[in-house]
Every structure is written in C-alpha cells, then in structure tokens.
PDB file of N, CA and C in Angstrom:
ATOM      1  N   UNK A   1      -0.350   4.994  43.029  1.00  0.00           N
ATOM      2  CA  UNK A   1      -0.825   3.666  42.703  1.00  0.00           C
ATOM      3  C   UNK A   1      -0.070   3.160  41.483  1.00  0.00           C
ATOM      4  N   UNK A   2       0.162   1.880  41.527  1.00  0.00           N
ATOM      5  CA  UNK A   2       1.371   1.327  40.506  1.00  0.00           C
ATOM      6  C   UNK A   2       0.399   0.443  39.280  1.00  0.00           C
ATOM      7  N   UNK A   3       0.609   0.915  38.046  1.00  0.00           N
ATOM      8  CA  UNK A   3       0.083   0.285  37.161  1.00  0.00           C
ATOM      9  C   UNK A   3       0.084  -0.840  36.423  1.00  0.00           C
ATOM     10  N   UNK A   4      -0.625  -1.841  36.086  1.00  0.00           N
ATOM     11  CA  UNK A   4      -0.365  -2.828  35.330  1.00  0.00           C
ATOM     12  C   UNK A   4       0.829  -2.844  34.322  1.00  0.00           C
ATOM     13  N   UNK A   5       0.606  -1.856  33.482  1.00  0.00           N
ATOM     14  CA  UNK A   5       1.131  -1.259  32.124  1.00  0.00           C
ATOM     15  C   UNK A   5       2.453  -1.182  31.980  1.00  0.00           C
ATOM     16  N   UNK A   6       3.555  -2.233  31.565  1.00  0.00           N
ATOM     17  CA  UNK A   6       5.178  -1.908  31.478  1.00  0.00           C
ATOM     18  C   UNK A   6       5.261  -0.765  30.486  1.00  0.00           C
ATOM     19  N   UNK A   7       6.366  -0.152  30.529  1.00  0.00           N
ATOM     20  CA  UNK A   7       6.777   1.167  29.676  1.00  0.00           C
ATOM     21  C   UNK A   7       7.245   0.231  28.796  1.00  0.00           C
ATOM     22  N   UNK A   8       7.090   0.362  27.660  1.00  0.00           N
ATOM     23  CA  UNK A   8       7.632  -0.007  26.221  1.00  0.00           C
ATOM     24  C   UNK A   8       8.829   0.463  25.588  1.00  0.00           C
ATOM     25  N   UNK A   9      10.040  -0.152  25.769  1.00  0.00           N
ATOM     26  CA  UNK A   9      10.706   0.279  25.404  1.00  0.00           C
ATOM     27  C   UNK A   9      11.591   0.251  23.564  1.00  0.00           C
ATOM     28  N   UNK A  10      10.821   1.115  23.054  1.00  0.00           N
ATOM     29  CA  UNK A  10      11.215   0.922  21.544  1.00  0.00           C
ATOM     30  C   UNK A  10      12.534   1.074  20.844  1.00  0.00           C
ATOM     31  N   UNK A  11      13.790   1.649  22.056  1.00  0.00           N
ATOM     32  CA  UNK A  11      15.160   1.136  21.300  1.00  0.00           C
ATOM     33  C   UNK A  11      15.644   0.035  21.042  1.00  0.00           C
ATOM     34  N   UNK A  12      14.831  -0.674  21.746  1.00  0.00           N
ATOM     35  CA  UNK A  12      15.504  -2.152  21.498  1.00  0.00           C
ATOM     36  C   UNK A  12      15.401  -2.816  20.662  1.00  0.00           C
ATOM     37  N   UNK A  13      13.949  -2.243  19.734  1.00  0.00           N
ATOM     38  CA  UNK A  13      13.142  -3.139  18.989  1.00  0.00           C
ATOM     39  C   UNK A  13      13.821  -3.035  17.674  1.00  0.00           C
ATOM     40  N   UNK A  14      13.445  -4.231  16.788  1.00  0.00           N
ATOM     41  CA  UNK A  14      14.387  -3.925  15.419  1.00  0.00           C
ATOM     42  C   UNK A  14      12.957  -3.225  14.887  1.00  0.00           C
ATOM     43  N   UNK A  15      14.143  -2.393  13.637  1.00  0.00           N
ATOM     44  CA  UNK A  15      12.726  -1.860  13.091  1.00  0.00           C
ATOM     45  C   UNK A  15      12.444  -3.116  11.798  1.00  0.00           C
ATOM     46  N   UNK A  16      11.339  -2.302  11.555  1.00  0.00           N
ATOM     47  CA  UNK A  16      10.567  -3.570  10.621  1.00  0.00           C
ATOM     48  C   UNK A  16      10.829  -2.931   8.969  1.00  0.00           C
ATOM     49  N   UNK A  17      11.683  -4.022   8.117  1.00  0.00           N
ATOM     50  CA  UNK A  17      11.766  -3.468   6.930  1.00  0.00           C
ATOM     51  C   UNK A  17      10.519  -3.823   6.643  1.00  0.00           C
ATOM     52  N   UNK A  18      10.169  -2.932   5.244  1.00  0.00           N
ATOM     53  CA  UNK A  18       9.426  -2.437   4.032  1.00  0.00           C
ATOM     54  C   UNK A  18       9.233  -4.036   3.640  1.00  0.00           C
ATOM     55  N   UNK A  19       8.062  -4.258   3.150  1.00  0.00           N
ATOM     56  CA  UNK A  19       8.199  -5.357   2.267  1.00  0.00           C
ATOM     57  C   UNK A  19       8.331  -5.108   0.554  1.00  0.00           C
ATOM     58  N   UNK A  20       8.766  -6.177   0.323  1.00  0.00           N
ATOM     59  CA  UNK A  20       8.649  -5.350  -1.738  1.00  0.00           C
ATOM     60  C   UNK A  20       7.289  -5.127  -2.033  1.00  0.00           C
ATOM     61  N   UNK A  21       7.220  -4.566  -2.971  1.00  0.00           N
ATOM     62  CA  UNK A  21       6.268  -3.859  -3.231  1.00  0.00           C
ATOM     63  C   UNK A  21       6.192  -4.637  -5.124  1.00  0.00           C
ATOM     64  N   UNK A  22       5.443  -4.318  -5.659  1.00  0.00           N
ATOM     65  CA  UNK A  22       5.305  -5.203  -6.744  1.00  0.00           C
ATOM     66  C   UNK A  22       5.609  -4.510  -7.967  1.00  0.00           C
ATOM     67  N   UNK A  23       6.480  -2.832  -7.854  1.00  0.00           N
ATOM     68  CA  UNK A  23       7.700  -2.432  -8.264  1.00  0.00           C
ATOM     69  C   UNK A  23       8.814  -2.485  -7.601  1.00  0.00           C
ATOM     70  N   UNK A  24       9.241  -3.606  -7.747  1.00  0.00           N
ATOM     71  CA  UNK A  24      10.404  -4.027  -6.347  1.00  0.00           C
ATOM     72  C   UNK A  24      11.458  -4.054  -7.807  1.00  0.00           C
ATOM     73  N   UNK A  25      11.245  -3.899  -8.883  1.00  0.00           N
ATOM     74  CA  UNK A  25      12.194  -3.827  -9.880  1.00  0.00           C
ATOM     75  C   UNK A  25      12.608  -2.124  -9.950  1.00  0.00           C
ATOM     76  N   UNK A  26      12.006  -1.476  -9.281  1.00  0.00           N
ATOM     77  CA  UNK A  26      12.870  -0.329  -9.175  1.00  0.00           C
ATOM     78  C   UNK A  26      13.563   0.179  -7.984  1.00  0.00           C
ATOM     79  N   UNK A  27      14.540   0.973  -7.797  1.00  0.00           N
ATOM     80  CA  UNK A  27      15.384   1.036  -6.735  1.00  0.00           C
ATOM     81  C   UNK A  27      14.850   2.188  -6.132  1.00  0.00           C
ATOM     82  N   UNK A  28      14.082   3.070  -6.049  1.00  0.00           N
ATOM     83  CA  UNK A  28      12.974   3.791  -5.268  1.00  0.00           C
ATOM     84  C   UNK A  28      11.857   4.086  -5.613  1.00  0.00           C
ATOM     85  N   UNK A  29      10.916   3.658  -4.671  1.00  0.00           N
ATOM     86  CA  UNK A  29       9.454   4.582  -5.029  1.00  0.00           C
ATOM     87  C   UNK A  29       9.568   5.783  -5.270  1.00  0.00           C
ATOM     88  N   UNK A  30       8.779   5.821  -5.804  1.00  0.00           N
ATOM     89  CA  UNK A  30       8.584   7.738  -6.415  1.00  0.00           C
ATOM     90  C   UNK A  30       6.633   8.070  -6.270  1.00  0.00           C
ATOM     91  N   UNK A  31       6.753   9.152  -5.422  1.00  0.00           N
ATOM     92  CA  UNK A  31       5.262   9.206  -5.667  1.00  0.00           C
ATOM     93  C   UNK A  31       4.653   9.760  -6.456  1.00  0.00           C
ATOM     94  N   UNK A  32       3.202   9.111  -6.621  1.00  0.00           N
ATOM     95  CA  UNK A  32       2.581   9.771  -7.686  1.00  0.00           C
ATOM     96  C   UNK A  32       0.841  10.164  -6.650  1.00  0.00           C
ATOM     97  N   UNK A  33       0.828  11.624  -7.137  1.00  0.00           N
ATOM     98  CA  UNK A  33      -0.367  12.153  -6.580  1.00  0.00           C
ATOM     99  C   UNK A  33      -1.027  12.585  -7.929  1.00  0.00           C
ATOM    100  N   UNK A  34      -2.387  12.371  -7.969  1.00  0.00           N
ATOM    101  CA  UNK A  34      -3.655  13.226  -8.438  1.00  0.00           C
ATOM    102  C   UNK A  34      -5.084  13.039  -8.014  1.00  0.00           C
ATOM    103  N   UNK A  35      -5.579  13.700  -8.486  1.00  0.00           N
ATOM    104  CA  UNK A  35      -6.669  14.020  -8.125  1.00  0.00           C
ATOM    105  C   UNK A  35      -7.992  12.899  -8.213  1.00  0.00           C
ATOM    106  N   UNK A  36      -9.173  12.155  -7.853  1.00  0.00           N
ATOM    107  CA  UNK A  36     -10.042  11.595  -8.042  1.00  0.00           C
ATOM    108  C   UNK A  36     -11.148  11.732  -7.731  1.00  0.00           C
ATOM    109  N   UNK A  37     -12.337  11.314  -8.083  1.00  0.00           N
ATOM    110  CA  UNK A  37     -13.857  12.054  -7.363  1.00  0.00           C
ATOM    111  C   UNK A  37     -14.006  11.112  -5.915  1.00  0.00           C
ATOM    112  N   UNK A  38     -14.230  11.664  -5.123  1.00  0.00           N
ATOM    113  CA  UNK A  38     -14.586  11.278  -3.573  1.00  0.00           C
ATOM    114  C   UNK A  38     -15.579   9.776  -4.316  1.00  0.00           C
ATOM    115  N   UNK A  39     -16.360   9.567  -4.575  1.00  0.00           N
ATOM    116  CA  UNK A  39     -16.794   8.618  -5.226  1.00  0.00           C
ATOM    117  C   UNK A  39     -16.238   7.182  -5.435  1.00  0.00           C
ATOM    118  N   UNK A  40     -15.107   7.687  -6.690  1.00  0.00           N
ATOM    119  CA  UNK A  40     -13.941   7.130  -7.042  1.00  0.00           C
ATOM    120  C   UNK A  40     -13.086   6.055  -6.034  1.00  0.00           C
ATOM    121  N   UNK A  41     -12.537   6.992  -5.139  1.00  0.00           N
ATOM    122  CA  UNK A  41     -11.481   7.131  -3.926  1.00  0.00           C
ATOM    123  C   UNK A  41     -12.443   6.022  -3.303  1.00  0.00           C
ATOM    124  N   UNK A  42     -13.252   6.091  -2.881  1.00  0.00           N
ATOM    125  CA  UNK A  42     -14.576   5.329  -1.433  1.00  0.00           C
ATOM    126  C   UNK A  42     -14.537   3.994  -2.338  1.00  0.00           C
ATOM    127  N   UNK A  43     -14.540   3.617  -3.605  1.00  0.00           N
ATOM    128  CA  UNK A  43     -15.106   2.670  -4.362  1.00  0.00           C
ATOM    129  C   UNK A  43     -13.716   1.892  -4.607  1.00  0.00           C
ATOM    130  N   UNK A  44     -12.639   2.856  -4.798  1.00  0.00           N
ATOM    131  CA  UNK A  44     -11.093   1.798  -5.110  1.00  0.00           C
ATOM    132  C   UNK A  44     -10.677   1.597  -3.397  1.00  0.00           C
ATOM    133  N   UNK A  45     -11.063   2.267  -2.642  1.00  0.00           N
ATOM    134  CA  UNK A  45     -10.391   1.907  -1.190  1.00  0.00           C
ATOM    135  C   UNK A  45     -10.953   0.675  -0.637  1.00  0.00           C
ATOM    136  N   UNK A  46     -12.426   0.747  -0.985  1.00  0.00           N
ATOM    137  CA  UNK A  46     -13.665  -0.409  -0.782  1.00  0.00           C
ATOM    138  C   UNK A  46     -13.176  -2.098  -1.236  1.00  0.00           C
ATOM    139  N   UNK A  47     -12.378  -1.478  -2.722  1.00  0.00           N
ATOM    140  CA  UNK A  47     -12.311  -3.304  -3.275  1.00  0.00           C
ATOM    141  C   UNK A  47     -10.593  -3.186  -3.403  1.00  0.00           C
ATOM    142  N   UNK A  48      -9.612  -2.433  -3.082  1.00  0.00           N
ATOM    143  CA  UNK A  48      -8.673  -3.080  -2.071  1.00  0.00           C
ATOM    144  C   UNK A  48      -8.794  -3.859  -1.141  1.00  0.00           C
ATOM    145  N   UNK A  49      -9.553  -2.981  -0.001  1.00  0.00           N
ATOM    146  CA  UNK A  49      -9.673  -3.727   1.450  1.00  0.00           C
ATOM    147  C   UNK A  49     -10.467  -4.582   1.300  1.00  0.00           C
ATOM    148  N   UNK A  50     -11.505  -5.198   0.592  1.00  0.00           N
ATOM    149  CA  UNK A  50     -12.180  -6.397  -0.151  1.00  0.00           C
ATOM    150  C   UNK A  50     -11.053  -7.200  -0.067  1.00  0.00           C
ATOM    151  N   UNK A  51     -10.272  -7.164  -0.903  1.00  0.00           N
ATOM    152  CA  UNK A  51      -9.253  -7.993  -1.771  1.00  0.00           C
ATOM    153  C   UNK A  51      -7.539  -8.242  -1.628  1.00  0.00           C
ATOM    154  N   UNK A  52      -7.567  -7.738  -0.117  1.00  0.00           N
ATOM    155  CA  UNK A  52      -6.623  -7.384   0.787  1.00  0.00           C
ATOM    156  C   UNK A  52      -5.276  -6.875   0.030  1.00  0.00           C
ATOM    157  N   UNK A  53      -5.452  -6.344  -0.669  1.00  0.00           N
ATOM    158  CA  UNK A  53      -4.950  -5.303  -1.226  1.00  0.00           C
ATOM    159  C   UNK A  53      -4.445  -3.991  -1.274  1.00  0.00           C
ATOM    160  N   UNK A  54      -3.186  -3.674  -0.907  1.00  0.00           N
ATOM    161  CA  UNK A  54      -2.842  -2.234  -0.574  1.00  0.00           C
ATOM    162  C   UNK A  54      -3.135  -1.497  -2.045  1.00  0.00           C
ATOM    163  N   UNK A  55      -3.040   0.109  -1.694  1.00  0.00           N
ATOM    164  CA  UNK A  55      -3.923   0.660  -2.924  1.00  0.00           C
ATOM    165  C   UNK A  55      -2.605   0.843  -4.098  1.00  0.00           C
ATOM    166  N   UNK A  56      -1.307   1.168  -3.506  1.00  0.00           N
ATOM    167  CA  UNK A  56      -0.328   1.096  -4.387  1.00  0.00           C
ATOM    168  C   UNK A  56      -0.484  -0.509  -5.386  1.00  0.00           C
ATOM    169  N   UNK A  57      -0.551  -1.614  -4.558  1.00  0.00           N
ATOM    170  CA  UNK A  57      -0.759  -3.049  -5.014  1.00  0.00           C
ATOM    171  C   UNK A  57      -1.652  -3.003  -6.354  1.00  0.00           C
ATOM    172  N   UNK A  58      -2.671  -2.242  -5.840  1.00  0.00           N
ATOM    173  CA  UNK A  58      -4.289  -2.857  -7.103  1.00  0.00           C
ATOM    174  C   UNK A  58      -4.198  -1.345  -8.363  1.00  0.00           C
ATOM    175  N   UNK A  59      -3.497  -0.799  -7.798  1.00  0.00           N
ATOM    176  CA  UNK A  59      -2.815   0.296  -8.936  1.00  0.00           C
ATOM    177  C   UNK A  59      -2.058  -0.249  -9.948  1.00  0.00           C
ATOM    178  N   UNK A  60      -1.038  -1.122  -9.710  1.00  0.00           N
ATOM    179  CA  UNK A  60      -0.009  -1.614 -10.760  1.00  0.00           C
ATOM    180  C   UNK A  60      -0.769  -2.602 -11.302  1.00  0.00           C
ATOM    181  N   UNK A  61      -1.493  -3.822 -10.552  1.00  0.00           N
ATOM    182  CA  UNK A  61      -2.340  -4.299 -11.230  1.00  0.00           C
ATOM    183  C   UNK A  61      -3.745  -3.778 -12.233  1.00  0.00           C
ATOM    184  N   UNK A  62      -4.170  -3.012 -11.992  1.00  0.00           N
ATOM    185  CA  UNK A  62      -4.907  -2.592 -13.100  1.00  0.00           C
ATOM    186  C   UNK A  62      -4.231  -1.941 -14.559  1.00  0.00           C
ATOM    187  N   UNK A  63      -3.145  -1.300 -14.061  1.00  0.00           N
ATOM    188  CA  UNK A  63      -2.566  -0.947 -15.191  1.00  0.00           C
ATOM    189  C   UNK A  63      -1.625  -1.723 -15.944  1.00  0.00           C
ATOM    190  N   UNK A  64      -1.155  -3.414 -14.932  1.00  0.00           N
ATOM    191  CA  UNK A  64      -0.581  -4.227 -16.008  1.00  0.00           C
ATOM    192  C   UNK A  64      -1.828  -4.912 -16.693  1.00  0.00           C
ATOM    193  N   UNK A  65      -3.122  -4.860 -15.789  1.00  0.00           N
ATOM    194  CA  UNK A  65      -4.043  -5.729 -17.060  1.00  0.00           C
ATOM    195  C   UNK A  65      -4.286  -4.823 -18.109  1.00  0.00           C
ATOM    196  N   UNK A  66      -4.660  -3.312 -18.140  1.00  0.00           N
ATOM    197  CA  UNK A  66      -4.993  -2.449 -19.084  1.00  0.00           C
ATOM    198  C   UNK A  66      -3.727  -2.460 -20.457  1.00  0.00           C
ATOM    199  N   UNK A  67      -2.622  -2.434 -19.390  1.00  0.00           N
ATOM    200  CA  UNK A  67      -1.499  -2.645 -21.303  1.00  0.00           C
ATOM    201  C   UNK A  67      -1.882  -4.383 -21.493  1.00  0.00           C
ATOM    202  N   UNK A  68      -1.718  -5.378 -20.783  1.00  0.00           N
ATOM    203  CA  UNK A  68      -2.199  -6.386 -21.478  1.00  0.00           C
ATOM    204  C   UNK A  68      -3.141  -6.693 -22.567  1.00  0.00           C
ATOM    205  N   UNK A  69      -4.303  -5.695 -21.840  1.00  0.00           N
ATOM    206  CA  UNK A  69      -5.154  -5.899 -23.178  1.00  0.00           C
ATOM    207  C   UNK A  69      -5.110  -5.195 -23.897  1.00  0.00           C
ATOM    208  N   UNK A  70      -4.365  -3.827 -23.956  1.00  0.00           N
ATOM    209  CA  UNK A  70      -3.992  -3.120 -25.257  1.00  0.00           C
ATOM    210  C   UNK A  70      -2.801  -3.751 -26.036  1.00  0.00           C
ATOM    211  N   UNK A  71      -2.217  -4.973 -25.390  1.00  0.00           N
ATOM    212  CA  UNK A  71      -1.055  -5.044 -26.737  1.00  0.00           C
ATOM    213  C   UNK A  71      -1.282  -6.507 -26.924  1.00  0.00           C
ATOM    214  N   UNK A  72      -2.732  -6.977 -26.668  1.00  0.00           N
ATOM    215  CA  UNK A  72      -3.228  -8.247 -27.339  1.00  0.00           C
ATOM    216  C   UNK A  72      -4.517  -7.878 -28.300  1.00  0.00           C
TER     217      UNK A  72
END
C-alpha cells in the first residue's frame, strides 16, 4: 500500500546558519558549564520561555545589568 508521505530529501536543503548571538563580538562560543539547584534551573528556564528568551540570551543580560549596577 502506497503512502501519503514523500521521502524528504535533506541534501538539497540549505542548512540553516546560526543566528548571532548577543556575544556576536566574539569569534567563538566557548562553553560554560556549572552547576545549579534543580529549583534554580525550573525558575530561569520558566522566565526565559516567559520572555522568549534563549537561556544563553537572559544569561548575558543579567550579567550586563549586574556590572551596570556595580559601576554606577
């Protein structure tokens, strides 16, 4: 029996660049891992996806407002 379903063919497709990222002033990401309380993690993943926000995104932003208000 013949299916609805065409085979997808993904050589053809362009791939999809990266968009910048909001260290787009550096010439590679570098990762950074540590540790957080399950708590933590559920509560920053929560008001990303709130705030449509990837978690790398609301990372740099908290830490450019935190030196902001340390060097005002």
């Amino acid at each position: 029996m013949a299916t609805s379903h065409r085979a997808r063919n993904t050589a053809t497709r362009k791939p999809v660049k990266p968009k910048p990222s909001a260290s787009s002033d550096t010439a590679k990401d570098a990762p950074l891992n540590f540790k957080v309380s399950a708590d933590f993690r559920r509560e920053f993943k929560t008001y990303a996806a709130q705030h449509n926000k990837k978690l790398n995104q609301l990372l740099y932003e908290a830490f450019a407002a935190l030196k902001a208000k340390d060097a005002g």
